[in-house]
PDB file of N, CA and C in Angstrom:
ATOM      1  N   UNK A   1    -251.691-202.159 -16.967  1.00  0.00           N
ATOM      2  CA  UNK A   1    -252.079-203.289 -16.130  1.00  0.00           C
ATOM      3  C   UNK A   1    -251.415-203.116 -14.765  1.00  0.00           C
ATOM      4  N   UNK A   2    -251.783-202.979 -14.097  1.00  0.00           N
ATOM      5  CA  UNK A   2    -251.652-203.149 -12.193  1.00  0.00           C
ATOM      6  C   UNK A   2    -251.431-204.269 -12.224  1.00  0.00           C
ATOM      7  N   UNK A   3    -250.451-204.551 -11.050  1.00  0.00           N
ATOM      8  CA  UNK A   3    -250.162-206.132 -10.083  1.00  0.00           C
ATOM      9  C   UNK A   3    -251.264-206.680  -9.872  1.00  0.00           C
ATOM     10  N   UNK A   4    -252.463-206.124  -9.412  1.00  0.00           N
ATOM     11  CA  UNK A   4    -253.286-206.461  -9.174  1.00  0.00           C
ATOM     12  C   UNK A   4    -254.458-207.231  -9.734  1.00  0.00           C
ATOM     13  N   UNK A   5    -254.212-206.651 -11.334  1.00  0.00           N
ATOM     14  CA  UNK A   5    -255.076-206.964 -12.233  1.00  0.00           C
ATOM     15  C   UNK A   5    -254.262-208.286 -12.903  1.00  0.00           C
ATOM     16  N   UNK A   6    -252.880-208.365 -12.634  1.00  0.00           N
ATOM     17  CA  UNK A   6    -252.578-209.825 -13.406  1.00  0.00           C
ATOM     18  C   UNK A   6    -252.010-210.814 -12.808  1.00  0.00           C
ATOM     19  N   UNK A   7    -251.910-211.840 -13.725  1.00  0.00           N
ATOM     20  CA  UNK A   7    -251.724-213.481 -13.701  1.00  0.00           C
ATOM     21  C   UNK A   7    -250.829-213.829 -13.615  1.00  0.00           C
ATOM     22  N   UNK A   8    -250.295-214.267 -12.752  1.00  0.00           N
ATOM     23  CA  UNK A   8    -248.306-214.732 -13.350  1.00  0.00           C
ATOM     24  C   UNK A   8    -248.864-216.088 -14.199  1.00  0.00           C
ATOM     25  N   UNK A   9    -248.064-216.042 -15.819  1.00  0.00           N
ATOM     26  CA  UNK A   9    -248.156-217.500 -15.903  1.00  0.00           C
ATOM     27  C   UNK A   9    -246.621-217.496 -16.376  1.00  0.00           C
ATOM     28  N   UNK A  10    -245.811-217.170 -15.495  1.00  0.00           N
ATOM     29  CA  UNK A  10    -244.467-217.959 -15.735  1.00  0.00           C
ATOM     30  C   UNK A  10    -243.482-217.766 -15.126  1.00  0.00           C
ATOM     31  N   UNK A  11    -242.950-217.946 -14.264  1.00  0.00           N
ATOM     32  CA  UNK A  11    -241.553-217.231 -13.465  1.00  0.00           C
ATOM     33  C   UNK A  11    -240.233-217.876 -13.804  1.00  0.00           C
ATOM     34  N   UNK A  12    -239.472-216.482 -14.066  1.00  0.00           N
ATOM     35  CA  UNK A  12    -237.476-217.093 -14.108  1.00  0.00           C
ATOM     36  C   UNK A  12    -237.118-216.945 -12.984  1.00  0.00           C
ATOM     37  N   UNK A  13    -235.899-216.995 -13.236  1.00  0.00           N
ATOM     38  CA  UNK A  13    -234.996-216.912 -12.255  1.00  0.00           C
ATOM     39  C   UNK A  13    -234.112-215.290 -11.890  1.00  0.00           C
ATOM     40  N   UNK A  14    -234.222-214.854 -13.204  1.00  0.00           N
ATOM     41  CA  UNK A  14    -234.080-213.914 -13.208  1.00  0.00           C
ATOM     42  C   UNK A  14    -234.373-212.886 -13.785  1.00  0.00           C
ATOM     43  N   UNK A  15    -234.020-211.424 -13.494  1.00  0.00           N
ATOM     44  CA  UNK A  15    -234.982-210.139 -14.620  1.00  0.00           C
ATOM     45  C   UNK A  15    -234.991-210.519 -15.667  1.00  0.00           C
ATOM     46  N   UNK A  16    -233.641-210.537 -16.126  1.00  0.00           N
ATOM     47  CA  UNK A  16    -233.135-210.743 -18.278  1.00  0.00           C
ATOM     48  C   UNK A  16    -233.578-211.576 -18.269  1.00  0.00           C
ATOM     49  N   UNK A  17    -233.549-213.207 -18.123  1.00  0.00           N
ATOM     50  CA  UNK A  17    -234.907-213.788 -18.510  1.00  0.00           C
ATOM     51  C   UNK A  17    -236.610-213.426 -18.513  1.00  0.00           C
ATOM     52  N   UNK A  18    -236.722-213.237 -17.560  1.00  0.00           N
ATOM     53  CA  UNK A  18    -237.950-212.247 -17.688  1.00  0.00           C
ATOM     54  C   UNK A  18    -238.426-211.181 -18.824  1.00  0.00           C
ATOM     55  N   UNK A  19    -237.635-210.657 -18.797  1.00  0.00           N
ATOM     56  CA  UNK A  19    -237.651-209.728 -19.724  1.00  0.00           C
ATOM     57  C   UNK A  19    -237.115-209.814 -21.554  1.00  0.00           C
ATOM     58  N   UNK A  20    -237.264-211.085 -21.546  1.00  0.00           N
ATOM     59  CA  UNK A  20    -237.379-211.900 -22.756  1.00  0.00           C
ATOM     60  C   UNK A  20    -238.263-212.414 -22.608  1.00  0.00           C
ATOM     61  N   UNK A  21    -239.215-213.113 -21.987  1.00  0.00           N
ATOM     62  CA  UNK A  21    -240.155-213.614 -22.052  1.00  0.00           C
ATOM     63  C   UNK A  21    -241.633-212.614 -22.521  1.00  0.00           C
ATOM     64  N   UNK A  22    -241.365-211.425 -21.596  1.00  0.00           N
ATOM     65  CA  UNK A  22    -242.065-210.191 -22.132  1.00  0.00           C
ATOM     66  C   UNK A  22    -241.867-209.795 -23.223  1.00  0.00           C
ATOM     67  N   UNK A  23    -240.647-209.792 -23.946  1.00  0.00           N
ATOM     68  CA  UNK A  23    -240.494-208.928 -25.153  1.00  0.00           C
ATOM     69  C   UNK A  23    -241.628-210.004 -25.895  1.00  0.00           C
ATOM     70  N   UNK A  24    -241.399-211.517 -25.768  1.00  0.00           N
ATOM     71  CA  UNK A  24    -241.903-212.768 -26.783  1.00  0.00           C
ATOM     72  C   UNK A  24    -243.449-212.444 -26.863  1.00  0.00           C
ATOM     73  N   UNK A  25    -244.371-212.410 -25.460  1.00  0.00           N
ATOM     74  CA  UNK A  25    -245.287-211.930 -25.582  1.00  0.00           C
ATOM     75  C   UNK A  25    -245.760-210.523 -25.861  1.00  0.00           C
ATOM     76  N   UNK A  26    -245.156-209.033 -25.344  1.00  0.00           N
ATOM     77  CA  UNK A  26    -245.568-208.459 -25.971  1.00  0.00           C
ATOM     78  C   UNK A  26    -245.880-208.623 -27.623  1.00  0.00           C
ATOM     79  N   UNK A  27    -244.685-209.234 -28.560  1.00  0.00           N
ATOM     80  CA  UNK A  27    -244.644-209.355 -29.644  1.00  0.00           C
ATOM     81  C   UNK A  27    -245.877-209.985 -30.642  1.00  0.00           C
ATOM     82  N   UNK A  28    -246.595-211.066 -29.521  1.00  0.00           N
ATOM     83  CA  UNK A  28    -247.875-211.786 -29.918  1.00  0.00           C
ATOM     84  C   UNK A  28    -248.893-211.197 -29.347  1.00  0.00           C
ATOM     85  N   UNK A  29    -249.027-209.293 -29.035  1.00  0.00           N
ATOM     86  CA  UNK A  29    -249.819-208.805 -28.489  1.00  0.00           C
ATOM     87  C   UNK A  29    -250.363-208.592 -27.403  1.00  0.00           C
ATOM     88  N   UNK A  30    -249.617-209.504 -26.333  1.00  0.00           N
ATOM     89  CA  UNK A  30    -250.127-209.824 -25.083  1.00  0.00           C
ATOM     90  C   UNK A  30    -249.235-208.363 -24.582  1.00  0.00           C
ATOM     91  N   UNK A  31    -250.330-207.612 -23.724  1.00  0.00           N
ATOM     92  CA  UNK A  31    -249.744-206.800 -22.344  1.00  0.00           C
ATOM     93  C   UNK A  31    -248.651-207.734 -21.255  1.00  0.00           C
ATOM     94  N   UNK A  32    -247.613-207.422 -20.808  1.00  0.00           N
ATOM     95  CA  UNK A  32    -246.827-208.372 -19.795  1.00  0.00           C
ATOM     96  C   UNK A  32    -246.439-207.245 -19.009  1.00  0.00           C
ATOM     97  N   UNK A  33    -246.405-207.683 -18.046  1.00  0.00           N
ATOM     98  CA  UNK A  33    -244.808-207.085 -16.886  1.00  0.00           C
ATOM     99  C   UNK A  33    -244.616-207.799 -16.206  1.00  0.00           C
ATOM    100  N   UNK A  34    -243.315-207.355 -15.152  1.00  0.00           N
ATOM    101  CA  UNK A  34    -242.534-208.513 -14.218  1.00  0.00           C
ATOM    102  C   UNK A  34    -243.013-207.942 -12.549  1.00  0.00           C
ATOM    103  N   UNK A  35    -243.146-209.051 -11.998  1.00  0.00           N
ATOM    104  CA  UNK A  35    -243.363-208.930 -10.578  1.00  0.00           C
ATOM    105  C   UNK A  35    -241.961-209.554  -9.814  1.00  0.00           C
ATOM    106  N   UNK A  36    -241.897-208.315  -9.050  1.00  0.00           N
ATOM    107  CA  UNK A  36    -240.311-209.305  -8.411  1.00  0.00           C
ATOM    108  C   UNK A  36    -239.796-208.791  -7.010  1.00  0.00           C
ATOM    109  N   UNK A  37    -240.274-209.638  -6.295  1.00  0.00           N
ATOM    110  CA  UNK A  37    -239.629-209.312  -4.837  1.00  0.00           C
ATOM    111  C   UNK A  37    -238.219-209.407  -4.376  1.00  0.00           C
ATOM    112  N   UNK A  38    -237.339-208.185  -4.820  1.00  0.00           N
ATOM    113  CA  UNK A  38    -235.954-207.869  -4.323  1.00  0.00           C
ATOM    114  C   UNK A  38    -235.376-206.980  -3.350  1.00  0.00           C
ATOM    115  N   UNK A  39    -237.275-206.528  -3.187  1.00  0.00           N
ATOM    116  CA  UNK A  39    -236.457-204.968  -1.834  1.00  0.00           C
ATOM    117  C   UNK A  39    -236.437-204.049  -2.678  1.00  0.00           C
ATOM    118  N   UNK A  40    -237.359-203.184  -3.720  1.00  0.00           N
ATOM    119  CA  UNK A  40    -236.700-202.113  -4.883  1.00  0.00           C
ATOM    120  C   UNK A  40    -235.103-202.143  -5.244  1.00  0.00           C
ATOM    121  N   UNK A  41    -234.768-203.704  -5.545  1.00  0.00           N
ATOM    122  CA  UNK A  41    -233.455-203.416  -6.000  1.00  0.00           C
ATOM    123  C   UNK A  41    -232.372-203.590  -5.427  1.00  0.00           C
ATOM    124  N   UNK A  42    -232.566-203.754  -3.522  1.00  0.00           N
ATOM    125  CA  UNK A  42    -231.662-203.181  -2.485  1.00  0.00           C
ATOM    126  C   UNK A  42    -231.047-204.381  -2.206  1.00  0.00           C
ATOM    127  N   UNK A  43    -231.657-205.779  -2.390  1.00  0.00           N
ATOM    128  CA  UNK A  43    -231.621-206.617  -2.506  1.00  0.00           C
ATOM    129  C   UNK A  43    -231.725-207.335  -3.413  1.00  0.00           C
ATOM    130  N   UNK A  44    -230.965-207.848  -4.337  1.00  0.00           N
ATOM    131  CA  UNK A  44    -231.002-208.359  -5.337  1.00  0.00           C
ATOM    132  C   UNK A  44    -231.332-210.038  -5.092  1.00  0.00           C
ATOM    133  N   UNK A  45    -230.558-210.474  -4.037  1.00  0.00           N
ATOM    134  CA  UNK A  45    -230.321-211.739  -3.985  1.00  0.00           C
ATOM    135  C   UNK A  45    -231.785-212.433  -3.382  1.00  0.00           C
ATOM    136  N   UNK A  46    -232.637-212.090  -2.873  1.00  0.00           N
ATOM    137  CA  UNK A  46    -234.364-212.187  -2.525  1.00  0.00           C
ATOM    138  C   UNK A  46    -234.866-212.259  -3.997  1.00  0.00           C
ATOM    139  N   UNK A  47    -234.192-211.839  -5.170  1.00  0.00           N
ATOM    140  CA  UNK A  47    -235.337-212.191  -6.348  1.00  0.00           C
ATOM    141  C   UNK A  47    -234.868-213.696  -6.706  1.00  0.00           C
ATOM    142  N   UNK A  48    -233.975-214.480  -6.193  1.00  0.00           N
ATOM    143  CA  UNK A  48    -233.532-215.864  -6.144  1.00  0.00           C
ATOM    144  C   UNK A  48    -234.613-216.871  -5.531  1.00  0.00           C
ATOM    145  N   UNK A  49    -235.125-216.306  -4.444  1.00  0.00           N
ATOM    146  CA  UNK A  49    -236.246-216.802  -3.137  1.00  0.00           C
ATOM    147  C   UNK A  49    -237.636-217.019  -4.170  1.00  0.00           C
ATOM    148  N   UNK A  50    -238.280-216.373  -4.649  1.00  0.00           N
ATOM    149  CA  UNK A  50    -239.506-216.283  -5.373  1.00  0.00           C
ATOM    150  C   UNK A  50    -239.422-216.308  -6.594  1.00  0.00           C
ATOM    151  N   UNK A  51    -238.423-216.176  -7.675  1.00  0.00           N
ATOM    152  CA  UNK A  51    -237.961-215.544  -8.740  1.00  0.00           C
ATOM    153  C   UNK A  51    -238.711-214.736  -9.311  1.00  0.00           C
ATOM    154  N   UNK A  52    -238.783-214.266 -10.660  1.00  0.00           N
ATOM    155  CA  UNK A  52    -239.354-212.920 -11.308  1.00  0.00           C
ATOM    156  C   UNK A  52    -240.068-213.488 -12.144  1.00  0.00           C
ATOM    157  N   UNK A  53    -241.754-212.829 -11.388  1.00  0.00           N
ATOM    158  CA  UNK A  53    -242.792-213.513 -12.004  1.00  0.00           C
ATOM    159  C   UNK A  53    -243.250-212.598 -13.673  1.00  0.00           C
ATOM    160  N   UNK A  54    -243.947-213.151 -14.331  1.00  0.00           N
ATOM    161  CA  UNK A  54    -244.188-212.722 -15.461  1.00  0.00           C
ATOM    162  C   UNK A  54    -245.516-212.451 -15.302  1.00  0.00           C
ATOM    163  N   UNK A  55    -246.426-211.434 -15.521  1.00  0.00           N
ATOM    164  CA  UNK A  55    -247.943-211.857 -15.055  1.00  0.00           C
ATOM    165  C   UNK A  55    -248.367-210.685 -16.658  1.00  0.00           C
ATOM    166  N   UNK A  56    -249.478-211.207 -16.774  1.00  0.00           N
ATOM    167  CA  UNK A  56    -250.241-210.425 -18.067  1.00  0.00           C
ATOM    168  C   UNK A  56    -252.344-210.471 -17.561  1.00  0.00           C
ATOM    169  N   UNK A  57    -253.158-209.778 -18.113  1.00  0.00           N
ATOM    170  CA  UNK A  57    -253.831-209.542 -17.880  1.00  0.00           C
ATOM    171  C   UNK A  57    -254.572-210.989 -17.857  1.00  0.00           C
ATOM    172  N   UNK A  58    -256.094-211.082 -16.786  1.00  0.00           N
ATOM    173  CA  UNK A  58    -256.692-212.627 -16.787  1.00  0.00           C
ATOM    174  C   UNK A  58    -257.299-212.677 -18.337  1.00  0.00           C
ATOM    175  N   UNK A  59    -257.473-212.195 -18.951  1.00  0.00           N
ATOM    176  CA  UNK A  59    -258.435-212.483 -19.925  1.00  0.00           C
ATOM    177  C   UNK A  59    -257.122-213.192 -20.954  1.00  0.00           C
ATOM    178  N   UNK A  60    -255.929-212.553 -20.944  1.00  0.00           N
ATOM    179  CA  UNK A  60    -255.153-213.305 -22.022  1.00  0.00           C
ATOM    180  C   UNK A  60    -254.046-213.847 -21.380  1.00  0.00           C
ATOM    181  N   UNK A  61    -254.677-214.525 -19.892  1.00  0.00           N
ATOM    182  CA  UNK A  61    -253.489-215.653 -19.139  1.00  0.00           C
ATOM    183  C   UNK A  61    -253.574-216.778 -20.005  1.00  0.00           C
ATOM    184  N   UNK A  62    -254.920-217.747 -20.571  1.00  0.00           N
ATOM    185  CA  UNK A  62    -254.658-218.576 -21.120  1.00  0.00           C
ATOM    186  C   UNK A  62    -253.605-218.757 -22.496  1.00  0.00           C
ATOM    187  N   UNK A  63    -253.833-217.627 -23.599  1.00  0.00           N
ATOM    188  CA  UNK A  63    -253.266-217.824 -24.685  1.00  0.00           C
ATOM    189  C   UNK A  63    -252.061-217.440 -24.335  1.00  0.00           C
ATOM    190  N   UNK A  64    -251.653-216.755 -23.338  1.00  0.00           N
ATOM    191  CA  UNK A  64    -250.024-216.205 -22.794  1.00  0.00           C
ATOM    192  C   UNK A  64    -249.260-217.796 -22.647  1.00  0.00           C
ATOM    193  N   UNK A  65    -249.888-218.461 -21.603  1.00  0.00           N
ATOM    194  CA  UNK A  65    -249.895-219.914 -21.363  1.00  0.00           C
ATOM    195  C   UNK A  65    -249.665-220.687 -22.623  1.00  0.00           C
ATOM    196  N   UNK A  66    -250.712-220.551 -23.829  1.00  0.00           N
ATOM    197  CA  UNK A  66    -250.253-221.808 -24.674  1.00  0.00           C
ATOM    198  C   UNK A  66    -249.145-221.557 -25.735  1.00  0.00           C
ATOM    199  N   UNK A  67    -248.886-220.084 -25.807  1.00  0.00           N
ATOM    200  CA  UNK A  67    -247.937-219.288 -26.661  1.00  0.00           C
ATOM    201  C   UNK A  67    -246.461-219.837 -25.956  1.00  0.00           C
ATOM    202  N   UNK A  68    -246.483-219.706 -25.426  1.00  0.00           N
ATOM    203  CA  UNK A  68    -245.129-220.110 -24.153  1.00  0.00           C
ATOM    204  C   UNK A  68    -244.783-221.422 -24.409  1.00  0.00           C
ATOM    205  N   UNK A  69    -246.122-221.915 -23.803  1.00  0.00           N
ATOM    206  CA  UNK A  69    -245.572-223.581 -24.125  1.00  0.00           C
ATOM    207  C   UNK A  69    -245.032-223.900 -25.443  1.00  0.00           C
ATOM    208  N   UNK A  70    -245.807-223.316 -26.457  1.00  0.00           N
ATOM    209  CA  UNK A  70    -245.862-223.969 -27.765  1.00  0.00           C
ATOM    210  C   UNK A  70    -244.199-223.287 -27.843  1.00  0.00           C
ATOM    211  N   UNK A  71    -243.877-222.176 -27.659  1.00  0.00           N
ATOM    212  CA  UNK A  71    -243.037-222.113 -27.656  1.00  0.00           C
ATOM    213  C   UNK A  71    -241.625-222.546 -27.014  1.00  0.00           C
ATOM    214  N   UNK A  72    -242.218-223.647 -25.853  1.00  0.00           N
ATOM    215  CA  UNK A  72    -240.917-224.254 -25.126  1.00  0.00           C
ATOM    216  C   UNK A  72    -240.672-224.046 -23.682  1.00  0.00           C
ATOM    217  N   UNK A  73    -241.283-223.424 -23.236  1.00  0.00           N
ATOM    218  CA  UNK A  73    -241.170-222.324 -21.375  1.00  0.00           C
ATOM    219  C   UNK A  73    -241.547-223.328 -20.715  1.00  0.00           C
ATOM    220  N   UNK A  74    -241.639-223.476 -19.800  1.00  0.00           N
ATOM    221  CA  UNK A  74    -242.295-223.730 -18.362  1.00  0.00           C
ATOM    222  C   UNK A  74    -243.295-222.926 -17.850  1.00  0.00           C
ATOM    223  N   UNK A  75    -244.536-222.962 -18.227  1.00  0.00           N
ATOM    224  CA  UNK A  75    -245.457-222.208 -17.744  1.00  0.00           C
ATOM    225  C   UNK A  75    -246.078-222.498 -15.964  1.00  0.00           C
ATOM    226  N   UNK A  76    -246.237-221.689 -15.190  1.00  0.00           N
ATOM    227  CA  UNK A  76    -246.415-221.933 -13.666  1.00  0.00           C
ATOM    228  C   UNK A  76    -248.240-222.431 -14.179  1.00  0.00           C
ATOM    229  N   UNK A  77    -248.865-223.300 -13.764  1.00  0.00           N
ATOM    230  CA  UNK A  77    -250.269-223.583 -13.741  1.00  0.00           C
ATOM    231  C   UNK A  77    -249.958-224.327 -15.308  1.00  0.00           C
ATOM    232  N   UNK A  78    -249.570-224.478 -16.039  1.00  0.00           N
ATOM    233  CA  UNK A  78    -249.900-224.901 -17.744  1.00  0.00           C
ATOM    234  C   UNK A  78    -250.446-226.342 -17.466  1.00  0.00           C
ATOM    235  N   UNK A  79    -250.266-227.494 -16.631  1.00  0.00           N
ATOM    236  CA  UNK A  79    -250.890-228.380 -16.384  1.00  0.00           C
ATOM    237  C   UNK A  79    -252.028-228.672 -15.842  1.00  0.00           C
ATOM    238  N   UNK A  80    -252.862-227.368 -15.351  1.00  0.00           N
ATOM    239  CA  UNK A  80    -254.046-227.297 -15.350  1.00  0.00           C
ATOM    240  C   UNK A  80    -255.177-227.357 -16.324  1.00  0.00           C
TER     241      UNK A  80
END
C-alpha cells in the first residue's frame, strides 16, 4: 500500500503507539502503515505537530474504523 492509496483512520501521538495500533489491525487482517511527518527522523519533535497517522487501504478504512472503536481508540472521522 502507497501513502497514496491510504486512509488515515487514526492518529497517536507517537510511533510506539502507532505501531500498536498496526500490530492490532494487522492481526484482524487489515494492511496498515504509519504516516509521519518528522523530517526522516531528523526531527523528531515535528511528529508532535501532526502526530503519527495510521492509514490502511480505502476499501478496509471502514471496518479498520469500527475494529478500533469497538476496541476503545479514537478513530479520526469515526463520527461520521
Amino acid at each position: 500500500m502507497s501513502n497514496e492509496g491510504g486512509v488515515v483512520v487514526h492518529v497517536e501521538s507517537d510511533e510506539a503507539s502507532a505501531r500498536i495500533v498496526i500490530g492490532f489491525l494487522e492481526s484482524q487482517g487489515i494492511e496498515a502503515q504509519i504516516s509521519e511527518d518528522d523530517a526522516g527522523d531528523q526531527i523528531p519533535s515535528l511528529e508532535s505537530t501532526g502526530g503519527v497517522k495510521v492509514l490502511v487501504p480505502a476499501e478496509d478504512a471502514d471496518r479498520a474504523r469500527r475494529l478500533l472503536q469497538e476496541r476503545g481508540a479514537e478513530t479520526e472521522g469515526g463520527g461520521e
